[in-house]
N, C-alpha and C. Protein backbone atom coordinates (compact mmCIF):
# COMPACT_ATOMS: atom_id res chain seq x y z
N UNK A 1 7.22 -16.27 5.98
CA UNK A 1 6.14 -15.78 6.78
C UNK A 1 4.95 -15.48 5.88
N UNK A 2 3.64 -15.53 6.41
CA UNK A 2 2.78 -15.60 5.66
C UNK A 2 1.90 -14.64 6.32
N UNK A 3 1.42 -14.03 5.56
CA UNK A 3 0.40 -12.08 6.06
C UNK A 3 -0.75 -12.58 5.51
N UNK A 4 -1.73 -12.62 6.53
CA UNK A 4 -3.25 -12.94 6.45
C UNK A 4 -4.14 -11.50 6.96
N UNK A 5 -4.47 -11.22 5.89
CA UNK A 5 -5.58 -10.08 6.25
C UNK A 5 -6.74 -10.28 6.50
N UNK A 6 -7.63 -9.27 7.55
CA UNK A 6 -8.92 -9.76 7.59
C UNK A 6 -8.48 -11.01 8.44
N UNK A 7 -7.85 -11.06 9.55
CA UNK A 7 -7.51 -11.95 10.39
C UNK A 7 -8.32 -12.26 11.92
N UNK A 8 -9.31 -11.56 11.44
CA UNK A 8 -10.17 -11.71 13.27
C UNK A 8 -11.34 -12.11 12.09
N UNK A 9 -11.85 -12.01 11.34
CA UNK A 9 -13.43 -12.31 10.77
C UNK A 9 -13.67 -14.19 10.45
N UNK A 10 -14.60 -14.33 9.79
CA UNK A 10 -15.48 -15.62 9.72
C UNK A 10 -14.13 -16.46 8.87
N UNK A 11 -13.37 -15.82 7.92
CA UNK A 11 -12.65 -16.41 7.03
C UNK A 11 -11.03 -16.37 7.88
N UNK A 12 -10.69 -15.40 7.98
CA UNK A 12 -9.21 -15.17 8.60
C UNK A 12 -9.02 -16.08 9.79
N UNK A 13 -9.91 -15.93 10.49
CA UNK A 13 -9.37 -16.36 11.95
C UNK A 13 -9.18 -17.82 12.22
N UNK A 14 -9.98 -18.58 11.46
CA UNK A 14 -9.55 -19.96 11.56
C UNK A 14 -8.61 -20.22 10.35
N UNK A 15 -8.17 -19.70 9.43
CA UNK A 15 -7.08 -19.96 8.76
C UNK A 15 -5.46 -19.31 9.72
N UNK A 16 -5.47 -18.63 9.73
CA UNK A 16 -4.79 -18.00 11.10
C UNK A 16 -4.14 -19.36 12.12
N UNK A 17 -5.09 -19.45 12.30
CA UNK A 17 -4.90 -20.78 13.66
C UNK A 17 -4.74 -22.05 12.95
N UNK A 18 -4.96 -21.94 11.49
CA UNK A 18 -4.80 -23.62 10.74
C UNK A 18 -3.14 -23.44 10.38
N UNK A 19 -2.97 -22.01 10.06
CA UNK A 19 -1.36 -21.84 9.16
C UNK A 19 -0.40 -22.43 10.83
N UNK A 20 -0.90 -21.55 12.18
CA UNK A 20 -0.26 -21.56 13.04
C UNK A 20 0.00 -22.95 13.60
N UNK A 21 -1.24 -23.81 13.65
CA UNK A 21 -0.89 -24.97 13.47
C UNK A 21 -0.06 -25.99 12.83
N UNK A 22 0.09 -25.38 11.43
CA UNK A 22 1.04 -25.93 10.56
C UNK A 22 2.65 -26.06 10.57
N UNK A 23 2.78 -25.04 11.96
CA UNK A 23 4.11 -24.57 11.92
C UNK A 23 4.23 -23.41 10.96
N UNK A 24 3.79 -22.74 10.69
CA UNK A 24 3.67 -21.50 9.64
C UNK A 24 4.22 -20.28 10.59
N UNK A 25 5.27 -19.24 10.27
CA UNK A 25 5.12 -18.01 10.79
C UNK A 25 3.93 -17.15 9.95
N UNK A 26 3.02 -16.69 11.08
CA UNK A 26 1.80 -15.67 10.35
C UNK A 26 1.99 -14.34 11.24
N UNK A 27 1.64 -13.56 10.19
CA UNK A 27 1.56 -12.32 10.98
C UNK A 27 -0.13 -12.21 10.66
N UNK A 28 -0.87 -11.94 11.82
CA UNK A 28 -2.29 -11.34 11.42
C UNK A 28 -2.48 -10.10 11.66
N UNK A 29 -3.15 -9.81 10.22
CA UNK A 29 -3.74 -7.91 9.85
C UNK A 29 -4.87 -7.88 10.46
N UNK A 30 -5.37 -7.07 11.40
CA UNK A 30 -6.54 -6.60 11.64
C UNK A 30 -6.66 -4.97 11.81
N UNK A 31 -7.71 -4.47 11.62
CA UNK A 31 -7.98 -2.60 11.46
C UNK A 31 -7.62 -2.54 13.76
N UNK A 32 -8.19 -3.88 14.12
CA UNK A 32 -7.69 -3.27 15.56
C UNK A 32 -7.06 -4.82 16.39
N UNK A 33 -6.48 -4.26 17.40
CA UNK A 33 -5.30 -5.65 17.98
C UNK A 33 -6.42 -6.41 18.62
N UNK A 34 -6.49 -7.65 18.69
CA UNK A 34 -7.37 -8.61 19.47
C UNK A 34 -6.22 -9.92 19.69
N UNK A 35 -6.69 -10.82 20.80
CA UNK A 35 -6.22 -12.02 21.02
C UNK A 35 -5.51 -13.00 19.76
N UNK A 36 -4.86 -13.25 19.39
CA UNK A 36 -4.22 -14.76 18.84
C UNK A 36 -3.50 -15.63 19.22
N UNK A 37 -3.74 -16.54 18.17
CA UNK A 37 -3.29 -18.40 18.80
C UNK A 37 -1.81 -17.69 19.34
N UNK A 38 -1.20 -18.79 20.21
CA UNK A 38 0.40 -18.78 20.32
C UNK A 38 1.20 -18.58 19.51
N UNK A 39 2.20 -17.47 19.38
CA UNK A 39 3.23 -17.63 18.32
C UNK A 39 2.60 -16.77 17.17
N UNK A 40 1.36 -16.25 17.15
CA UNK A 40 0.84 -15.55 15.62
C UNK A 40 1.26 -13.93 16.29
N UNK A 41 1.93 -13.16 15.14
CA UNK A 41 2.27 -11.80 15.55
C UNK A 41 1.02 -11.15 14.79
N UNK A 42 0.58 -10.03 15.75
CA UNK A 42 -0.51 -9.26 15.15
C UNK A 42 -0.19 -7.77 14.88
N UNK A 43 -0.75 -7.57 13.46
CA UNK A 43 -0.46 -6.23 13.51
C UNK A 43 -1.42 -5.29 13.03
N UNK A 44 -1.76 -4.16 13.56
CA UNK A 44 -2.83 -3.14 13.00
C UNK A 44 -2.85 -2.53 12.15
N UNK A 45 -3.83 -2.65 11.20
CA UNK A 45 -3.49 -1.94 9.66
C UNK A 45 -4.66 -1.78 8.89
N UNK A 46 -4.95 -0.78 7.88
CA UNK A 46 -6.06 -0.10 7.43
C UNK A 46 -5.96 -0.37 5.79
N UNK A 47 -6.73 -1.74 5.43
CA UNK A 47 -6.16 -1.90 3.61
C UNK A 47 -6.56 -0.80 2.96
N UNK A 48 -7.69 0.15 3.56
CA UNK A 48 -7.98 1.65 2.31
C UNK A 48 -6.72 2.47 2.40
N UNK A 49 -6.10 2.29 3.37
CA UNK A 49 -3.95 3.18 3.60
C UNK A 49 -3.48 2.30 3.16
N UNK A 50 -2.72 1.80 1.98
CA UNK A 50 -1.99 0.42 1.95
C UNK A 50 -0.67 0.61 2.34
N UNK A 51 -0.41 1.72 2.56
CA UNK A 51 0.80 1.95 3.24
C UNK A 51 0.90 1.65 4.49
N UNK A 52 -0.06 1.62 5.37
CA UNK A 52 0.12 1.02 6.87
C UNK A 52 0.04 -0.32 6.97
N UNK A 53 -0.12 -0.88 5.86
CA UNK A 53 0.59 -2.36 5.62
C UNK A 53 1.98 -2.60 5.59
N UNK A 54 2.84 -1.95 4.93
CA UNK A 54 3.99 -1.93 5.47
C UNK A 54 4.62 -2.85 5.65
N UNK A 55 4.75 -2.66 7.20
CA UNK A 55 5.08 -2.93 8.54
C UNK A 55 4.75 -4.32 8.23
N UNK A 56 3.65 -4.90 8.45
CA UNK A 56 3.93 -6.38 8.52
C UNK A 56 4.22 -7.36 7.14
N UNK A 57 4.27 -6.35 6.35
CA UNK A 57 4.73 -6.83 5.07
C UNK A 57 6.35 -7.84 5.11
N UNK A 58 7.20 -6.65 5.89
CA UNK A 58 8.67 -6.87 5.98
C UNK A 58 8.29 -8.41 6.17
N UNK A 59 9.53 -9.22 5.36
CA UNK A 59 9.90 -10.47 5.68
C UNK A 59 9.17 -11.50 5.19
N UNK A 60 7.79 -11.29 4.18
CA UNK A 60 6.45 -11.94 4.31
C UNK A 60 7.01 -12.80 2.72
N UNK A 61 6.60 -13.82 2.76
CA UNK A 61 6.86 -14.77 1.52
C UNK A 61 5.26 -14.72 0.51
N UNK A 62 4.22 -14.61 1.36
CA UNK A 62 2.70 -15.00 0.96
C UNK A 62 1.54 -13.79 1.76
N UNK A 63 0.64 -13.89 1.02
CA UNK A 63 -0.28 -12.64 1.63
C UNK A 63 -1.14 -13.25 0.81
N UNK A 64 -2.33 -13.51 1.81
CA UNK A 64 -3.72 -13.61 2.05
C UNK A 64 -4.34 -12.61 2.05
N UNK A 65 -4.88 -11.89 0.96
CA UNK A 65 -5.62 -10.42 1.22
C UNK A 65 -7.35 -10.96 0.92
N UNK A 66 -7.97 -10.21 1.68
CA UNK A 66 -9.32 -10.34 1.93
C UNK A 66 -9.96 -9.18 1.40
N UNK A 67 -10.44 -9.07 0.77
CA UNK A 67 -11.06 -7.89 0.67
C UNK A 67 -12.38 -7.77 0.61
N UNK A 68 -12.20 -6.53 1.74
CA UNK A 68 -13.57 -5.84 2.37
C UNK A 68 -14.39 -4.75 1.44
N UNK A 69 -15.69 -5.04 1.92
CA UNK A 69 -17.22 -4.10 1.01
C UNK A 69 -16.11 -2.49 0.66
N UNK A 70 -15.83 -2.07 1.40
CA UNK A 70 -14.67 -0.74 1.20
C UNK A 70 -13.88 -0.95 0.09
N UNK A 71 -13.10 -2.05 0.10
CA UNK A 71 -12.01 -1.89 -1.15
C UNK A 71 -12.67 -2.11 -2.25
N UNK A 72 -14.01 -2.23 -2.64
CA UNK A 72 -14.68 -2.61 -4.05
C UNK A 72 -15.14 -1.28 -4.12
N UNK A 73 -15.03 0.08 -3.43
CA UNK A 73 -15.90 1.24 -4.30
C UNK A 73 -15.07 1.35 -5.21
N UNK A 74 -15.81 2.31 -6.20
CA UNK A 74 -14.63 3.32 -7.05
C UNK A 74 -13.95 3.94 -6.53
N UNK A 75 -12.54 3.90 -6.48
CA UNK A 75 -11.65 4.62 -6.68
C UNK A 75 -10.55 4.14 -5.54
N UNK A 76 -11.46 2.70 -4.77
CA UNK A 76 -10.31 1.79 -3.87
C UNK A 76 -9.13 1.27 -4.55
N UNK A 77 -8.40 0.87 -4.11
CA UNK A 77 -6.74 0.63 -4.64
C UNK A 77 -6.50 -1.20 -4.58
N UNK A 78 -7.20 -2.29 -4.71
CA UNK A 78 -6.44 -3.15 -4.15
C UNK A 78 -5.67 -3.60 -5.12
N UNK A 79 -5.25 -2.97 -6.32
CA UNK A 79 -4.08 -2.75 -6.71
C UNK A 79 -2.54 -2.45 -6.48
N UNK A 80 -2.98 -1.08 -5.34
CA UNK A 80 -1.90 -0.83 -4.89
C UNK A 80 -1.67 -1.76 -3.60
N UNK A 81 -2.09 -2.62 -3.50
CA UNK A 81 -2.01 -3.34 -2.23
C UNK A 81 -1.27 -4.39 -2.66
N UNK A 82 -0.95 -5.05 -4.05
CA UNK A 82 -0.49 -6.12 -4.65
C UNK A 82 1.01 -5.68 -4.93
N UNK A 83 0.74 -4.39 -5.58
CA UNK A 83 2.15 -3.69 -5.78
C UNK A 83 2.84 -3.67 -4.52
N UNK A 84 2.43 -3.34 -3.61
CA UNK A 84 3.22 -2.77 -2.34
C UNK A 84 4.11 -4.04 -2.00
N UNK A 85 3.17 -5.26 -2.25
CA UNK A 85 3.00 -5.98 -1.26
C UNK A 85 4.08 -6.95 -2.65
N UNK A 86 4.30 -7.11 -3.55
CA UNK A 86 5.33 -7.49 -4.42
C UNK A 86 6.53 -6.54 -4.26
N UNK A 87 6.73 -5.07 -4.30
CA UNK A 87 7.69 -4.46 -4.16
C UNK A 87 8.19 -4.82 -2.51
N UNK A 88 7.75 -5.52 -1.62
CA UNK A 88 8.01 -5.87 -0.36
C UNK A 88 8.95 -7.20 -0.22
N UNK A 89 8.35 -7.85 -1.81
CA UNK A 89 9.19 -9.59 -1.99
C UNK A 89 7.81 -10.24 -1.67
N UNK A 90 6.60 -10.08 -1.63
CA UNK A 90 6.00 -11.26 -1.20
C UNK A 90 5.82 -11.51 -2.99
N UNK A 91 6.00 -13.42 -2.83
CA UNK A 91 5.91 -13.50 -4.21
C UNK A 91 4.25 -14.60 -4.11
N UNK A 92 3.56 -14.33 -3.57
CA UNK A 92 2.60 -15.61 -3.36
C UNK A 92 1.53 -14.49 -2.62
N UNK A 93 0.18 -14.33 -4.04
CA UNK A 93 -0.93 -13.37 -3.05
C UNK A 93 -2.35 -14.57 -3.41
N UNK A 94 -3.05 -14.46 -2.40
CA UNK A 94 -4.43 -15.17 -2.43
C UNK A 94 -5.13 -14.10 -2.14
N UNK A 95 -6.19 -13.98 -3.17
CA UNK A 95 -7.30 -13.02 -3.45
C UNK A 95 -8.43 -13.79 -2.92
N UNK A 96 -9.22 -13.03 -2.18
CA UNK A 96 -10.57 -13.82 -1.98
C UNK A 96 -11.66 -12.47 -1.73
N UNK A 97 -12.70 -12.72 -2.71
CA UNK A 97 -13.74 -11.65 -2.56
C UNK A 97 -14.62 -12.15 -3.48
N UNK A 98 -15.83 -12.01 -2.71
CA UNK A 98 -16.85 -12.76 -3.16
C UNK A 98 -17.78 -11.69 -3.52
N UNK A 99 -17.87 -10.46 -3.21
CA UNK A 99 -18.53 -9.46 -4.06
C UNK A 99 -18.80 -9.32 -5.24
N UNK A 100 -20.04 -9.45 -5.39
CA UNK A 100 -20.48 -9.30 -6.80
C UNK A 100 -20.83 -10.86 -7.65
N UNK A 101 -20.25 -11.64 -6.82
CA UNK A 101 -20.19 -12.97 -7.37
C UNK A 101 -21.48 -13.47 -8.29
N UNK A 102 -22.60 -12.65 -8.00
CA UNK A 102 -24.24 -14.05 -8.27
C UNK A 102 -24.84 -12.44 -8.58
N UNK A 103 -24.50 -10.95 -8.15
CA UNK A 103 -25.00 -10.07 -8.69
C UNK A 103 -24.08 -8.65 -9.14
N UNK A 104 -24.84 -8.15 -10.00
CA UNK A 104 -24.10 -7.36 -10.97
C UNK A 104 -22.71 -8.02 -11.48
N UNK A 105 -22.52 -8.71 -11.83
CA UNK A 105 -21.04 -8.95 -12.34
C UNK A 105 -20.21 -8.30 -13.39
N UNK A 106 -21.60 -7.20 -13.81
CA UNK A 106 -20.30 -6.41 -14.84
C UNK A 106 -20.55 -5.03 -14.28
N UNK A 107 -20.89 -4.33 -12.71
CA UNK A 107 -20.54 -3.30 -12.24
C UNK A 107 -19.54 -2.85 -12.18
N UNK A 108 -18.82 -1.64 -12.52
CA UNK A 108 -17.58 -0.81 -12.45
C UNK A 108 -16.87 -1.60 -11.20
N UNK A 109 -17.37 -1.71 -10.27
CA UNK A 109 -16.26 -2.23 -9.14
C UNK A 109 -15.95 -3.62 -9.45
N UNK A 110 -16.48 -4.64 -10.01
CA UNK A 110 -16.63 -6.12 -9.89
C UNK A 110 -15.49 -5.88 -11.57
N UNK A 111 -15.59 -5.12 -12.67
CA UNK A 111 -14.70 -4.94 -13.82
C UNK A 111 -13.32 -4.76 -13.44
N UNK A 112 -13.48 -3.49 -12.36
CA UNK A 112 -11.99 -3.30 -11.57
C UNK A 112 -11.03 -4.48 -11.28
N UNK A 113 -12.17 -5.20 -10.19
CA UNK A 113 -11.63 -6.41 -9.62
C UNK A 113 -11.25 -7.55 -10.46
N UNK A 114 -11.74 -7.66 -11.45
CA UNK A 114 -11.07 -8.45 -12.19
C UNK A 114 -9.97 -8.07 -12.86
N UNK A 115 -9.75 -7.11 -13.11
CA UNK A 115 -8.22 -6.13 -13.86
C UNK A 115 -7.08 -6.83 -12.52
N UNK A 116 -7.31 -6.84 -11.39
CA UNK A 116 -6.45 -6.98 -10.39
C UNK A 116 -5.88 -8.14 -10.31
């Protein structure tokens, strides 16, 4: 099973529906429940709590984490979101965050993010 976060926005939602297409089990993360393709389980979850990830963690082989303008302040965790989410068995994470990409690239949050 494969955990796609950030599953209703510009990036998630048509990957979502490409995995589901594939024959993929996906579970999609969103902060609130909305519509998905056939067959995609959705679940509600808050990446600044990485503990209310959890839940759709169980069973997950791969995790798609997205990360949102929130998880780049100081003192966000998406660290602990990798841990959780390895101490869960997922052995397969895709990082995608484009913050900071073309400005500031050596701001405290964009240094973080690369430690991760």
């Amino acid at each position: 099973m494969i955990v796609v976060t950030g599953a209703t926005g510009n990036v998630g939602r048509p990957l979502t529906q490409a995995l589901a297409e594939a024959g993929e089990q996906v579970t999609a993360v969103s902060r609130h429940a909305v519509a998905m393709p056939e067959g995609v389980r959705h679940m509600a979850a808050d990446l600044s709590d990485p503990a209310s990830l959890t839940p759709a963690l169980e069973g997950a082989k791969a995790l798609f984490l997205l990360l949102s303008g929130d998880l780049h302040a100081p003192g966000a965790g998406p660290a602990d979101i990798i841990g959780l989410a390895a101490a869960s068995g997922v052995r397969r994470v895709v990082l995608l965050s484009s913050q900071g990409v073309a400005t500031r690239p050596l701001g405290p949050s964009r240094v973080a993010l690369r430690a991760v």
